[in-house]
Protein backbone atom coordinates (compact mmCIF):
# COMPACT_ATOMS: atom_id res chain seq x y z
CA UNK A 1 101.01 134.58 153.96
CA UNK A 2 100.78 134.42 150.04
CA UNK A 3 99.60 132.21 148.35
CA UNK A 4 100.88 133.37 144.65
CA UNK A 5 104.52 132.56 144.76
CA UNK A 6 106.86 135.27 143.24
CA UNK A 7 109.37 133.51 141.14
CA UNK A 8 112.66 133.77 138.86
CA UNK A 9 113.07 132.54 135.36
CA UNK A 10 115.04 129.96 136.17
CA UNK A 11 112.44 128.72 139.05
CA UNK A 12 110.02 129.05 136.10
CA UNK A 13 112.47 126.75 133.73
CA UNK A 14 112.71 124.42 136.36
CA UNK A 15 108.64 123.95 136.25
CA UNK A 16 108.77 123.73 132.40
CA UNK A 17 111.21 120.82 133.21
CA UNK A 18 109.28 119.57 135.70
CA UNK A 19 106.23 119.22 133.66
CA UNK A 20 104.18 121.05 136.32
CA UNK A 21 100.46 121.86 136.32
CA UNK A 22 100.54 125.61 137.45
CA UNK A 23 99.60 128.88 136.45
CA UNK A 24 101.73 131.69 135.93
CA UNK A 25 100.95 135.81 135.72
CA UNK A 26 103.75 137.95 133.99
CA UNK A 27 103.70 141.52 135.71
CA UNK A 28 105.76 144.84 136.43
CA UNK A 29 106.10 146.84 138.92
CA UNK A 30 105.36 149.79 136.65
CA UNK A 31 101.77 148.01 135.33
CA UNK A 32 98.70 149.60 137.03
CA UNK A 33 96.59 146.78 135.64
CA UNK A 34 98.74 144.27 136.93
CA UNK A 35 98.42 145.81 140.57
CA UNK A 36 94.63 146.23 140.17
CA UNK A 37 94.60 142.58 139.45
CA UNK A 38 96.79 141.34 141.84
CA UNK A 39 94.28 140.70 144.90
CA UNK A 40 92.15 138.86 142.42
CA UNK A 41 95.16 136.65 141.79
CA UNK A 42 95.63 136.06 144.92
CA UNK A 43 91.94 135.18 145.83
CA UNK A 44 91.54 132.62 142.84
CA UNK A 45 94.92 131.11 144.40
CA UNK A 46 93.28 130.97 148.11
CA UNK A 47 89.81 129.21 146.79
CA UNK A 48 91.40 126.89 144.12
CA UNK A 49 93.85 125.47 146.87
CA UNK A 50 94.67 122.89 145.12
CA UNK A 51 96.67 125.01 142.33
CA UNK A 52 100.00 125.93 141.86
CA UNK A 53 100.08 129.98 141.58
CA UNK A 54 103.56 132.30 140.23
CA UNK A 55 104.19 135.11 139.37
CA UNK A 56 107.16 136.68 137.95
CA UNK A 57 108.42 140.19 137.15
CA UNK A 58 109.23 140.87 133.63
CA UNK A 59 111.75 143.57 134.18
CA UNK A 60 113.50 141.54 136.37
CA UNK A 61 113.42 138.23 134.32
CA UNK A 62 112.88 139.36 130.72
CA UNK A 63 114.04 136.25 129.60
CA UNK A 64 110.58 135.05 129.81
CA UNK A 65 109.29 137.61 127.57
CA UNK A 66 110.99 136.78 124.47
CA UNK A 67 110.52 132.23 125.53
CA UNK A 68 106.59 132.58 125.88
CA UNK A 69 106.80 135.52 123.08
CA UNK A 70 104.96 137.83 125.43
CA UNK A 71 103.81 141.38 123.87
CA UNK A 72 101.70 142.66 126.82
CA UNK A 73 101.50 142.64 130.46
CA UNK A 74 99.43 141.34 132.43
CA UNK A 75 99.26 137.62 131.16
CA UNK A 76 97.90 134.94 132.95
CA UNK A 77 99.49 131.42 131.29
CA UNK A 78 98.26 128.23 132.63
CA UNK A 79 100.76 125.27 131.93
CA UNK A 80 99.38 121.77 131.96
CA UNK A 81 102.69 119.05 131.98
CA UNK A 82 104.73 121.72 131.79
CA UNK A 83 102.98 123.03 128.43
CA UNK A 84 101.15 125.91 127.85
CA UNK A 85 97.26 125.43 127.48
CA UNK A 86 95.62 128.74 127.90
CA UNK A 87 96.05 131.97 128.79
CA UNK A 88 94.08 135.32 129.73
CA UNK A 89 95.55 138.54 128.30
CA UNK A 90 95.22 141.52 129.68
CA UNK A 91 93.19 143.28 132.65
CA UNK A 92 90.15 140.14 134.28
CA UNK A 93 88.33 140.27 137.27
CA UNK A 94 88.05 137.00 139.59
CA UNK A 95 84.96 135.63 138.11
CA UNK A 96 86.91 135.40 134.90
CA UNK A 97 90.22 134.36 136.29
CA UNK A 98 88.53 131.36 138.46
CA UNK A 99 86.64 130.35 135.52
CA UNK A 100 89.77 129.96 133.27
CA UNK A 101 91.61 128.49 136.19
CA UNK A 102 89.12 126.35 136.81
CA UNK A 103 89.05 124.55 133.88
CA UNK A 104 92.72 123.00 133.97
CA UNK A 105 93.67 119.88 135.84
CA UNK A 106 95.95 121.18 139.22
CA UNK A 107 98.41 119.22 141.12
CA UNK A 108 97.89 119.09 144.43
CA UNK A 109 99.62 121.29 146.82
């Protein structure tokens, strides 16, 4: 079973509303990086356990594009009471995901 959570935009407003701890990736189905980096994604989610991981399609949603003023893909945002505190832009490999991830308070699943 996953552990990153594919979402909509309006699951992702509903966070934002929420004032969630969580961290979100912004992908495409068309975005080599963003399938490269997936796995990694998915690993930091599986050893941080006690993090909230999304992800959500930009094609699909590009709503969020133009509300996070997003310019390239992939984007790892991390959200801390519902606001946005950090984020990793382009192509990172776990070490560098974990230790961004890492560094923001999570709820607890």
């Amino acid at each position: 079973m996953a552990c990153v959570k594919d979402i909509t935009f309006n699951d992702f407003s509903r966070l934002l509303d929420e004032k969630k701890n969580f961290i979100i990736e912004l992908w495409a189905e068309w975005c080599h990086p963003c399938k490269i980096m997936a796995p990694y994604l998915e690993e930091a989610c599986q050893k941080l356990n006690a993090c909230y991981f999304y992800k959500i399609n930009v094609d699909e949603n590009p709503e969020i594009v133009d509300l996070l003023n997003v310019n390239s893909i992939p984007r790892i945002i991390m959200f801390v009471d519902g606001q946005r505190q950090s984020e990793l832009k382009g192509f990172h490999r776990l070490e560098s995901i974990i230790d961004q991830v890492s560094k923001i308070p999570c709820d607890t699943i």
